[in-house]
Protein backbone atom coordinates (compact mmCIF):
# COMPACT_ATOMS: atom_id res chain seq x y z
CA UNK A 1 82.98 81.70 101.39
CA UNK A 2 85.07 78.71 101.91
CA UNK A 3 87.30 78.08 98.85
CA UNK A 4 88.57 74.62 98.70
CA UNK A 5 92.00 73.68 96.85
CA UNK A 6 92.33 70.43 95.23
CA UNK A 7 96.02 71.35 93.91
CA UNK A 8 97.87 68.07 94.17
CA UNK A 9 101.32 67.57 93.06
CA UNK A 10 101.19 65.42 89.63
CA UNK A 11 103.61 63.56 88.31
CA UNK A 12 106.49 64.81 88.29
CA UNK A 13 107.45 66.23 84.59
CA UNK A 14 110.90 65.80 84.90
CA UNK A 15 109.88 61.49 84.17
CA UNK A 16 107.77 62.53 81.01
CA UNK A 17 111.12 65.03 79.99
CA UNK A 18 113.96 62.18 79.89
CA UNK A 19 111.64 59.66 77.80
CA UNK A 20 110.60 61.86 75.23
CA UNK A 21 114.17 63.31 75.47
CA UNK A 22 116.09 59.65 75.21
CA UNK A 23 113.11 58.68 72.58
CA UNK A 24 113.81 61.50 70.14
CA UNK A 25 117.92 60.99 70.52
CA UNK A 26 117.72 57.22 70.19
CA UNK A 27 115.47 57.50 67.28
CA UNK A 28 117.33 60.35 65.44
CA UNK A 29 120.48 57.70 66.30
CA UNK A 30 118.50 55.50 64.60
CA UNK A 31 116.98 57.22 61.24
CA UNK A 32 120.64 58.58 60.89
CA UNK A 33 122.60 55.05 61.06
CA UNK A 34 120.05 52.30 60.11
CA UNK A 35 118.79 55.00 56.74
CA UNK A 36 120.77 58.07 55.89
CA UNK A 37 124.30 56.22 56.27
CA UNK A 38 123.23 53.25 54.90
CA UNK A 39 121.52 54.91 51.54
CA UNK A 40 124.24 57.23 51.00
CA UNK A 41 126.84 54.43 51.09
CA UNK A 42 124.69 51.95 48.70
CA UNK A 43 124.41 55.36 45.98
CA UNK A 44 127.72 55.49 46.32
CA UNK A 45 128.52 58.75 47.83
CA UNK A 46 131.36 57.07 50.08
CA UNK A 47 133.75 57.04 47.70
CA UNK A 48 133.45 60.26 46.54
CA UNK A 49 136.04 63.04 47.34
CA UNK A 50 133.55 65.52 49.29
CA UNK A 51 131.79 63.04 51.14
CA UNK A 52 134.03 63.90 54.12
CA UNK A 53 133.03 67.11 54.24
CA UNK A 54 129.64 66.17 53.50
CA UNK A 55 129.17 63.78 56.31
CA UNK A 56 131.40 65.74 58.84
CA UNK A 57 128.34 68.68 58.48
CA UNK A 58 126.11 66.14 59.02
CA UNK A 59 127.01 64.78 62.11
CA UNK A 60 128.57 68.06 63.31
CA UNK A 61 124.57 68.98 63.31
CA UNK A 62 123.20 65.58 64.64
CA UNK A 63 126.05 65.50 67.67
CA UNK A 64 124.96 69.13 68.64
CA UNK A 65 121.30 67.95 68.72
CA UNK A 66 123.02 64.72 70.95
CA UNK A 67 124.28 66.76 73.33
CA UNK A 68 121.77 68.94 74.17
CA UNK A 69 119.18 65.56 74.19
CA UNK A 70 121.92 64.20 76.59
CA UNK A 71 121.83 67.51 78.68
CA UNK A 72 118.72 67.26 78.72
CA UNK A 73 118.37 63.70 79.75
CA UNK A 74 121.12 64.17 82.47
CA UNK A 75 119.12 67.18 84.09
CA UNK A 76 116.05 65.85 83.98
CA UNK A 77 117.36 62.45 86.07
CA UNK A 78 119.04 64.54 88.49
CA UNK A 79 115.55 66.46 89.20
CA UNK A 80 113.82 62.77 89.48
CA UNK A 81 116.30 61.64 91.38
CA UNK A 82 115.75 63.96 94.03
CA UNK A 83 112.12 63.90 94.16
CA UNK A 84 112.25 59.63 94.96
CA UNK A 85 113.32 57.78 97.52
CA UNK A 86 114.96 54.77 95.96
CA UNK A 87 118.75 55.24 96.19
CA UNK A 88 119.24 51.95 93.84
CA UNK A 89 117.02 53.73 90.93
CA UNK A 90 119.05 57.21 91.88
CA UNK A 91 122.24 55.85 91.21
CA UNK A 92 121.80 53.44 88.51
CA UNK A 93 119.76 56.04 86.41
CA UNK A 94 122.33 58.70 87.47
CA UNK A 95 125.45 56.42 86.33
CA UNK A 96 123.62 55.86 83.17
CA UNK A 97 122.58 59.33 82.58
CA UNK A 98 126.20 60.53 82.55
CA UNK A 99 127.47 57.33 80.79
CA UNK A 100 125.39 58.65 77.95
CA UNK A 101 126.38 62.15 77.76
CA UNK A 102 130.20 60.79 77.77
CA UNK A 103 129.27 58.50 74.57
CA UNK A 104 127.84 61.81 73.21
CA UNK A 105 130.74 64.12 73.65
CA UNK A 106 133.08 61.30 72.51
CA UNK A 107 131.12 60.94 69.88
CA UNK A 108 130.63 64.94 68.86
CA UNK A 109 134.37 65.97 69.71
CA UNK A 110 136.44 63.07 69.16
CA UNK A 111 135.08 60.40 66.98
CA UNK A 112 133.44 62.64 64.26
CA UNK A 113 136.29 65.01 63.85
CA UNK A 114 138.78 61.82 63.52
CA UNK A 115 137.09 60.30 61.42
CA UNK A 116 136.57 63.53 58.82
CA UNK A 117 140.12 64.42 59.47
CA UNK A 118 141.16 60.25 58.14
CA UNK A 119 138.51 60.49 55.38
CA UNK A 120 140.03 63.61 53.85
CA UNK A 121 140.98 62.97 50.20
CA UNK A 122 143.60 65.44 50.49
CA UNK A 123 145.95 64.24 47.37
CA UNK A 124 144.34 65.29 43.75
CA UNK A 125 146.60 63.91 41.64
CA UNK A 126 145.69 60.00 43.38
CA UNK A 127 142.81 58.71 42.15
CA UNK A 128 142.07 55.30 44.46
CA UNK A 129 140.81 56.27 47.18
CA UNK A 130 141.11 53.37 50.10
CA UNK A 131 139.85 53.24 52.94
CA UNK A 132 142.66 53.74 55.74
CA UNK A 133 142.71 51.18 58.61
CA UNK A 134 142.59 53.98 61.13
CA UNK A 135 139.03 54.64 59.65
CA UNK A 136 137.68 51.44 60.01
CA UNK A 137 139.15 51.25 63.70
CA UNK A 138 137.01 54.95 64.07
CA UNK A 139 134.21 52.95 62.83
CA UNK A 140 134.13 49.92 65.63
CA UNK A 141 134.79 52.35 68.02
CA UNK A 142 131.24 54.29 66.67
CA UNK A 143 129.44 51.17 66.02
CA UNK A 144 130.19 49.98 69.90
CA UNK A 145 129.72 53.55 71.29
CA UNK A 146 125.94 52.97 69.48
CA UNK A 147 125.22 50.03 70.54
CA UNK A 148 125.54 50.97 74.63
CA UNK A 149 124.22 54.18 73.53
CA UNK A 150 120.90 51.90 72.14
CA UNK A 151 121.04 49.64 75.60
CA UNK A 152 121.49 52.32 78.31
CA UNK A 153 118.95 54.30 75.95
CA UNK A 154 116.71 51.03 76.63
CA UNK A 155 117.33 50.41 80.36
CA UNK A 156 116.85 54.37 81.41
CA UNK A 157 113.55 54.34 79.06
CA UNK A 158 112.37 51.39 81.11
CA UNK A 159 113.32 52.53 84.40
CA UNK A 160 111.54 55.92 83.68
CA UNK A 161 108.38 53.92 82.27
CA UNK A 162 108.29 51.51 85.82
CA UNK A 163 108.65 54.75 87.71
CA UNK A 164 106.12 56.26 86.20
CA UNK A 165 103.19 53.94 86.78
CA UNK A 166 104.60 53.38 89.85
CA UNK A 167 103.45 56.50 90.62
């Protein structure tokens, strides 16, 4: 009785865990900034008083799901990492990987916050509400946090695709 194992080591998961990972957190980035912003700004919602609150809750959720997608991501290119040999792919994907979880916690504890904290219609008896200049300095700062969120999204997605079928 001769048993014969054919148990080969796979692909490694870890590959498979950061795309779906950086997939799902690029398109909830997405679906929450190119559709849910957007409508609630053309119904109006913007300028009322509780929309403050309304969107802080909102992206208090969505930056909690960030930051365990960026956990996530950052794990799962330490465990490639390790299992290749390239050193150029290690560290670029590894620079990346962390880049992205700082945009995330910038985003989840200091942008968000801010920005509910200078959208606060805290004076009832004033009924114009502007828009402060502090809040549309928040909002460049998002907007450009997004965008290299969206490109080293991209180039991490690619290199984990190319290592993939390199395999």
């Amino acid at each position: 009785m001769t048993a014969a194992s054919s148990i080969q080591l796979k692909r490694p998961i870890w590959s498979t865990i950061v795309m779906l990972a950086v997939s799902f957190w690029l398109s909830g980035s997405l679906i929450l900034d190119g559709v849910i912003i957007p409508s609630l700004y053309v119904s109006g919602m913007m300028t009322q008083s509780g929309f403050a609150t309304a969107g802080y809750l909102l992206f208090w959720n969505f930056n909690r799901i960030e930051l365990i997608a960026a956990a996530l991501v950052v794990a799962g290119v330490l465990a490639v990492s390790t299992q290749m040999g390239r050193v150029q792919w290690r560290r670029g994907a590894v620079i990346l990987s962390l880049l992205l979880l700082g945009v995330s916690l910038t985003e989840t504890y200091l942008l968000t916050p801010q920005m509910c904290a200078t959208g606060l219609h805290l004076n009832l008896f004033e009924s114009a509400v502007e828009v402060p200049t502090t809040m549309n300095q928040l909002h460049i700062a998002y907007w450009l946090l997004e965008v290299f969120k969206f490109v080293a999204g991209g180039m991490l997605l690619s290199w984990c695709f190319r290592q993939q079928t390199a395999n």
